[in-house]
C-alpha atoms as a PDB file:
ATOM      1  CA  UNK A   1       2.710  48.023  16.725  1.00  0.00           C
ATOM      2  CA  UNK A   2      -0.256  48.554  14.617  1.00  0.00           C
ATOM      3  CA  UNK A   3       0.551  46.376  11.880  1.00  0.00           C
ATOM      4  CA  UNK A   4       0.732  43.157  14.526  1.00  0.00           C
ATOM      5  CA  UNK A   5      -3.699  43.007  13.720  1.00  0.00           C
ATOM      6  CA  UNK A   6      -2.709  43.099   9.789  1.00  0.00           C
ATOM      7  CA  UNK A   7      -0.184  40.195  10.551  1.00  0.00           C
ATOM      8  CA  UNK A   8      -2.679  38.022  12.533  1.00  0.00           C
ATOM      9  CA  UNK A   9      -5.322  38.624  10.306  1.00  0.00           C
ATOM     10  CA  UNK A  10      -3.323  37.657   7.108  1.00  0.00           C
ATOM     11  CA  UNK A  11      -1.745  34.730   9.351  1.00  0.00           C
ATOM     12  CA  UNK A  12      -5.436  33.519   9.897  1.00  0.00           C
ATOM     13  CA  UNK A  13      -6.477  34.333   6.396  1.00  0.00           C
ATOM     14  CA  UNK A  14      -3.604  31.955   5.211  1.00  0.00           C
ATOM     15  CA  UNK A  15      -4.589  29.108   7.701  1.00  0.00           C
ATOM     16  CA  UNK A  16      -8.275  29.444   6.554  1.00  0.00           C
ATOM     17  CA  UNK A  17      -7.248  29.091   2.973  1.00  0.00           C
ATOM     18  CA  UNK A  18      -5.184  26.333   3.460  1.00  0.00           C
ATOM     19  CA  UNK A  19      -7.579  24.584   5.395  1.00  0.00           C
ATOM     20  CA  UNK A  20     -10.232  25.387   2.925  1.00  0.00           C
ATOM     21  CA  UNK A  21      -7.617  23.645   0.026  1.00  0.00           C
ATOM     22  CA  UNK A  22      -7.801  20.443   2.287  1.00  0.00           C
ATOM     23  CA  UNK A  23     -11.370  19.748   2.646  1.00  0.00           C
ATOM     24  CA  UNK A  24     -11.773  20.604  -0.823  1.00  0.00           C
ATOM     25  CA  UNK A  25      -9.025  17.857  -1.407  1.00  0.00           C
ATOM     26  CA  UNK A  26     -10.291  15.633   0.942  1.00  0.00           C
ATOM     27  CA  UNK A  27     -13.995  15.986  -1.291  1.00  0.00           C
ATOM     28  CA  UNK A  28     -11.824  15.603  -4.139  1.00  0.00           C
ATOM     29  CA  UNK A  29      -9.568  12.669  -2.490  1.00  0.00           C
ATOM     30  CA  UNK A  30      -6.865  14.413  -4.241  1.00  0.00           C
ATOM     31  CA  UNK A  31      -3.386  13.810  -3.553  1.00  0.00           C
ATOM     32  CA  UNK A  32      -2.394  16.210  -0.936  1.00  0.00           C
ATOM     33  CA  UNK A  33      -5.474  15.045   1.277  1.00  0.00           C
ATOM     34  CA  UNK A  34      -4.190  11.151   0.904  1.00  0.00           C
ATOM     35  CA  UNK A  35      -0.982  12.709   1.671  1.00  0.00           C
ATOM     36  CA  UNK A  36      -2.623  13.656   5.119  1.00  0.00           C
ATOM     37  CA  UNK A  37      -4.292  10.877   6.091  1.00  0.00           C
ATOM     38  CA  UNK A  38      -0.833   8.589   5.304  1.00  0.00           C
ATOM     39  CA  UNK A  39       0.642  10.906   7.765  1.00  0.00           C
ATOM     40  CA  UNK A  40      -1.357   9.853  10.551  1.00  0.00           C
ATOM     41  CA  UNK A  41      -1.471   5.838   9.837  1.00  0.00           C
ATOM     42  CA  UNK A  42       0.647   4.138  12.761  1.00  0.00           C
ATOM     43  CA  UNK A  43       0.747   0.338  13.569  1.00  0.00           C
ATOM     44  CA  UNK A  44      -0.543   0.198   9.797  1.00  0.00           C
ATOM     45  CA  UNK A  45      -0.077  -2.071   6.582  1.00  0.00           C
ATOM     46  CA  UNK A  46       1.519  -0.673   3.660  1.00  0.00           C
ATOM     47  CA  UNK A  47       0.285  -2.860   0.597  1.00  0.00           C
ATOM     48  CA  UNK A  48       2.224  -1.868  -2.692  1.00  0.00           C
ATOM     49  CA  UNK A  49      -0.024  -2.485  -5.957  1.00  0.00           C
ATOM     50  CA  UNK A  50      -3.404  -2.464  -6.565  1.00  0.00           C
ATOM     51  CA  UNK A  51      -3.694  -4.650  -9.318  1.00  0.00           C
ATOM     52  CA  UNK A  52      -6.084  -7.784  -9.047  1.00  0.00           C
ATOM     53  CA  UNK A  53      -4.170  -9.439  -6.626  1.00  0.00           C
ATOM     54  CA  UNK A  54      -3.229  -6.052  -4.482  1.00  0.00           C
ATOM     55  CA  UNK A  55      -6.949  -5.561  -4.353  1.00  0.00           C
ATOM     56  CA  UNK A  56      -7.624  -8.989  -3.257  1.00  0.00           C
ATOM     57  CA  UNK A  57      -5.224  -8.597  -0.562  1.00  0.00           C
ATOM     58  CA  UNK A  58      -7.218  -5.132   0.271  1.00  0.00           C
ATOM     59  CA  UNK A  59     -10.527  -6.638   0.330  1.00  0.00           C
ATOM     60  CA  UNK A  60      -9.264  -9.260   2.975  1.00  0.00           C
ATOM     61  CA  UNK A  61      -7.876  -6.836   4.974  1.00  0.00           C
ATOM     62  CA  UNK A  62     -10.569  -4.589   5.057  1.00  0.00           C
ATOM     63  CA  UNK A  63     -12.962  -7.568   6.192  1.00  0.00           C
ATOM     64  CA  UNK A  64     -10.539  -7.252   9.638  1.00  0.00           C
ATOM     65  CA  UNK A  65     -10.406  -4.319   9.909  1.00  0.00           C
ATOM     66  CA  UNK A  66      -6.650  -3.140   9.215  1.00  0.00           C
ATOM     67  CA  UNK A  67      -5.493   0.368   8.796  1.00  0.00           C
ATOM     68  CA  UNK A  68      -4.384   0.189   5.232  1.00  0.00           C
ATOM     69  CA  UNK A  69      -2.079   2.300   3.114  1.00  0.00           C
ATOM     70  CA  UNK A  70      -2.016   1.313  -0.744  1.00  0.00           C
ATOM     71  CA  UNK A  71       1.125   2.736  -3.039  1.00  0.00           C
ATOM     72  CA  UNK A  72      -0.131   2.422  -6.652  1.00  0.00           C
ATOM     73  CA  UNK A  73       2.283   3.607  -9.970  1.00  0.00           C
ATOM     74  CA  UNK A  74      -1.186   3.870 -12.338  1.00  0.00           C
ATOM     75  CA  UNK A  75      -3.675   6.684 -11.062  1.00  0.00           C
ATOM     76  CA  UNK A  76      -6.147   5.517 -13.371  1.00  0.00           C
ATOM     77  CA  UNK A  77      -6.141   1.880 -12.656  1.00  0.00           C
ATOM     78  CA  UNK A  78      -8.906   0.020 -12.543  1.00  0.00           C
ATOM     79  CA  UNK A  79      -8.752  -0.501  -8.418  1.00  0.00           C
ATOM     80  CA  UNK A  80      -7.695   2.834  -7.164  1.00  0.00           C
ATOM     81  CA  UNK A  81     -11.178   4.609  -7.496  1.00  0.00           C
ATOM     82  CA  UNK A  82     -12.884   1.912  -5.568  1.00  0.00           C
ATOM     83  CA  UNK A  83      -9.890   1.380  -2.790  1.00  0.00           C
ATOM     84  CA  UNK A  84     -10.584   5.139  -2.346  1.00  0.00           C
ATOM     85  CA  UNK A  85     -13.940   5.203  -2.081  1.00  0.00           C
ATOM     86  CA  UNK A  86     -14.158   2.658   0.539  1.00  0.00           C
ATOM     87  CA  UNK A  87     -12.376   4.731   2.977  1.00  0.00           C
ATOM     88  CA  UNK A  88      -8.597   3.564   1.966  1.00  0.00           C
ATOM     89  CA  UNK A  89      -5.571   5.621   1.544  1.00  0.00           C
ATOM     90  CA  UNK A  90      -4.265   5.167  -1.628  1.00  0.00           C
ATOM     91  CA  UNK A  91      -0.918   7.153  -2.911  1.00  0.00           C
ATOM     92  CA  UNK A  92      -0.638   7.210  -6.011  1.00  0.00           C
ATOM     93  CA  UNK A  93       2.908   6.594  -6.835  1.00  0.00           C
ATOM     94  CA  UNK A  94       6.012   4.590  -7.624  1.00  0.00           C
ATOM     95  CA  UNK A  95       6.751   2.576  -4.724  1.00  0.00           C
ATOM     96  CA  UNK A  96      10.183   1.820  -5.922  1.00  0.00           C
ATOM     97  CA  UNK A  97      10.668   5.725  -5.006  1.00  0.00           C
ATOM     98  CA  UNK A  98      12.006   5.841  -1.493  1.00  0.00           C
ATOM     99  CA  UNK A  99       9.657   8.904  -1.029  1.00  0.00           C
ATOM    100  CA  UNK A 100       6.896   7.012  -1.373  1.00  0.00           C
ATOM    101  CA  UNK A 101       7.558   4.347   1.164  1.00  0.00           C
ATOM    102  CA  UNK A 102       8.174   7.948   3.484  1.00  0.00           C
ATOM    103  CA  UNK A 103       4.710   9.326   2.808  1.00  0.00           C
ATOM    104  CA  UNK A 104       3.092   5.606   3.214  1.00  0.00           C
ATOM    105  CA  UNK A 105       4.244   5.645   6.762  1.00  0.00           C
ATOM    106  CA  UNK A 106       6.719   2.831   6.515  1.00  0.00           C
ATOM    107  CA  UNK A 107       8.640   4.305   9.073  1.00  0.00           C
ATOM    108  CA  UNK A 108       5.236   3.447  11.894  1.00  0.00           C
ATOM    109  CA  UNK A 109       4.117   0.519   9.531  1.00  0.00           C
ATOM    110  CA  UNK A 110       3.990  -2.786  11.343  1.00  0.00           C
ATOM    111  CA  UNK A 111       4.019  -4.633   8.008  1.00  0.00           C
ATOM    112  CA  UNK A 112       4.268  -4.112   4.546  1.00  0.00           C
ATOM    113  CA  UNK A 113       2.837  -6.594   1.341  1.00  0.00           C
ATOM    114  CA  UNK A 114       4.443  -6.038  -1.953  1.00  0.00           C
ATOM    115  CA  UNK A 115       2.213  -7.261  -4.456  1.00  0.00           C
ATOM    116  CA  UNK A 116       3.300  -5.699  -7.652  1.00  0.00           C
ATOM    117  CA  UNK A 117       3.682  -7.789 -10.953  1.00  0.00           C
ATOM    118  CA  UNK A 118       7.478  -6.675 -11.004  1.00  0.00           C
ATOM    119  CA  UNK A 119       9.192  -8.642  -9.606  1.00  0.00           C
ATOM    120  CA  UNK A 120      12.249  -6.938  -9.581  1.00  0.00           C
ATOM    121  CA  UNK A 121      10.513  -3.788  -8.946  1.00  0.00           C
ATOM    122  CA  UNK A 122       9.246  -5.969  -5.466  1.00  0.00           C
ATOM    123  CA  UNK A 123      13.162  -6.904  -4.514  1.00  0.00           C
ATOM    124  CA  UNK A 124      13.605  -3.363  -4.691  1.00  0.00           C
ATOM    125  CA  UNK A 125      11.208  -2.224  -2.329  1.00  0.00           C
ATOM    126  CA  UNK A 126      11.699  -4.970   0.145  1.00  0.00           C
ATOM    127  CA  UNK A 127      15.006  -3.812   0.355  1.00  0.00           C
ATOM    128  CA  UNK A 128      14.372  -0.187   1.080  1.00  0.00           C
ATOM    129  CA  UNK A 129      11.470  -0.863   2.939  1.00  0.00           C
ATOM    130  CA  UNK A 130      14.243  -3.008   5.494  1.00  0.00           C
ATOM    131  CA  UNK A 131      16.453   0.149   5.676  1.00  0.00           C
ATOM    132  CA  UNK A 132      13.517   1.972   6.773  1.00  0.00           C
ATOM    133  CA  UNK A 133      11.912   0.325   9.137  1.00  0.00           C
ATOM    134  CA  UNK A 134      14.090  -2.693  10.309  1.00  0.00           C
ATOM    135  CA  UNK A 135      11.436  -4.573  12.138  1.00  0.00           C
ATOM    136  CA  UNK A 136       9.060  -4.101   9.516  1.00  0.00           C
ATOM    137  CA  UNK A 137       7.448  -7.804   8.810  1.00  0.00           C
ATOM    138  CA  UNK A 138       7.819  -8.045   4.740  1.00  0.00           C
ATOM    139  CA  UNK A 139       5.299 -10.008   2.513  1.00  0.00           C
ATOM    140  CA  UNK A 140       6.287 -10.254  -1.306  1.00  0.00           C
ATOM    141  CA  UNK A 141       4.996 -11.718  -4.259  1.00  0.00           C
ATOM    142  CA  UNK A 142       7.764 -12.857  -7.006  1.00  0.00           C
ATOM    143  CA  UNK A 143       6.070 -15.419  -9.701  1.00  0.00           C
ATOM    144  CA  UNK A 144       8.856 -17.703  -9.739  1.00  0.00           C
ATOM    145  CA  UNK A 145       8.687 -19.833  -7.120  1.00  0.00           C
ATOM    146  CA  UNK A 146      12.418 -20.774  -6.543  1.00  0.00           C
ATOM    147  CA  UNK A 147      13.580 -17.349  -6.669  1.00  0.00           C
ATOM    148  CA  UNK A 148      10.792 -16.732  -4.007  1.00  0.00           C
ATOM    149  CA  UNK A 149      12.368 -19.468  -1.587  1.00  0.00           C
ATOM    150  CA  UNK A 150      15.991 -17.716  -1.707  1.00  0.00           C
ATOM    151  CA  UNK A 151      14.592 -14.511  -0.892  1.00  0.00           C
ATOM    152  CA  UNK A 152      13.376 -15.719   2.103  1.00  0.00           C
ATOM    153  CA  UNK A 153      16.191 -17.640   2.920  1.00  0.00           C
ATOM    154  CA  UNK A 154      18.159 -15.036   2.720  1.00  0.00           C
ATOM    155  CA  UNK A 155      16.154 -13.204   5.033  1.00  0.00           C
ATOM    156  CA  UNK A 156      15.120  -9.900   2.384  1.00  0.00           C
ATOM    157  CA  UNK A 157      11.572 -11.095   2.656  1.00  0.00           C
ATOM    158  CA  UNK A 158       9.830 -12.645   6.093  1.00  0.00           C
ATOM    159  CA  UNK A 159       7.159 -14.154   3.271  1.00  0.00           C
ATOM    160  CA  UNK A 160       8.061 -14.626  -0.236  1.00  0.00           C
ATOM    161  CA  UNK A 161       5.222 -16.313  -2.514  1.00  0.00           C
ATOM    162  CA  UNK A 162       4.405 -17.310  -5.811  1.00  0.00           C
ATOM    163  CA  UNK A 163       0.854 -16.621  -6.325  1.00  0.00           C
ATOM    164  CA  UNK A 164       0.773 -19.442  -8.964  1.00  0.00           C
ATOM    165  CA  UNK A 165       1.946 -21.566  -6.494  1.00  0.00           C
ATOM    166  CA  UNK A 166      -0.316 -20.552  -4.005  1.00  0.00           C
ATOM    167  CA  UNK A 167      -3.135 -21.200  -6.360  1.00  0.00           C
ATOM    168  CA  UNK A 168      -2.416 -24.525  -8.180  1.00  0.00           C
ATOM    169  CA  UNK A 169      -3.446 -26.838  -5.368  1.00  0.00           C
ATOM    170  CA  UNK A 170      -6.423 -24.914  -4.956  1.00  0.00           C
ATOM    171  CA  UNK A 171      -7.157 -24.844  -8.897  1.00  0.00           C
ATOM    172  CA  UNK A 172      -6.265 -29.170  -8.479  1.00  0.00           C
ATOM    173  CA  UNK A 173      -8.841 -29.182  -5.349  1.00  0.00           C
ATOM    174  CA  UNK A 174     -11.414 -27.401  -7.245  1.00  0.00           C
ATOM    175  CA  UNK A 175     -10.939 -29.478 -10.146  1.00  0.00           C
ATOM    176  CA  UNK A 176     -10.988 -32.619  -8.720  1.00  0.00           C
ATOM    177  CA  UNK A 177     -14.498 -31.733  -6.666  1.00  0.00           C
ATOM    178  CA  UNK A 178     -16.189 -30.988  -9.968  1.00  0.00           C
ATOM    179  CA  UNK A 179     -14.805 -33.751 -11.745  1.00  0.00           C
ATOM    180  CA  UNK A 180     -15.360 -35.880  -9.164  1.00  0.00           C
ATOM    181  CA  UNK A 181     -12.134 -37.534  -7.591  1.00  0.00           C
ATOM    182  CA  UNK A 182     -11.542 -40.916  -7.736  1.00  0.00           C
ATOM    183  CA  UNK A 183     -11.313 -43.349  -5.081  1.00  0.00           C
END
């Protein structure tokens, strides 16, 4: 009977500790803290890749103010740090990796944009993102454009593009206006 104080206090000791670990990771936006904050994302977008175009995608999303949770392979990528420091979750690992998809919420994720520049790698996680979450809307980029239409045929992607695509009649547009178009 006297050792149930020792027990408490050790139990609160533990708890204070632990606690003091996550604000310290939170400062630190270390993994475990990111970790946390995934855990609580519902009705969220999952964006895979924070290269140029991943980042793009973030920006725009940001401006309406989504609930964003980023999956990127490269820890030291040129994005991550700023993604971070403007308030978004960023995990910092393979998306391909089922586990990651887990800890990104996918599960509670209303939609999810794979923007990697693998495109196989992007196949890949479409199709376990499906198997996750079934009604998951699924946005992927594959640069060639034909291989892009047959994944959406065939259902594996709501939204399959080819960011070339998307571009080159803006690129024409842009081209023509300086140029001057003719009549």
């Amino acid at each position: 009977r006297d050792s149930y104080p020792l027990v408490g206090f050790g139990l609160i000791g533990e708890g204070l500790f632990r606690l003091g670990l996550l604000l310290n990771a939170r400062r630190n936006n270390e993994r475990e803290w990111m970790k946390v904050k995934a855990s609580t994302a519902r009705d969220h977008i999952v964006l895979c890749g924070l290269g140029t175009l991943g980042f793009r995608i973030l920006e725009q999303l940001q401006k309406t103010g989504e609930e964003v949770v980023a999956i990127e392979i490269d820890g030291k990528a040129r994005f991550v740090s700023i993604a971070m420091n403007a308030g978004t979750t960023v995990l910092v690992s393979d998306a391909k990796d089922e586990a990651a998809l887990v800890e990104a919420g996918i599960a509670t994720a209303r939609a999810i944009i794979i923007a990697t520049s693998d495109d196989l790698a992007n196949i890949e996680i479409a199709l376990d993102a499906r198997r996750l979450n079934p009604g998951v809307k699924i946005v992927m980029r594959q640069f060639d454009q034909q291989i892009a239409a047959k994944i959406k045929e065939a259902k594996i992607a709501d939204v399959a593009f080819s960011s070339t695509a998307l571009a080159a009649p803006r690129v024409a547009e842009m081209s023509l206006e300086l140029a001057g178009a003719r009549k």
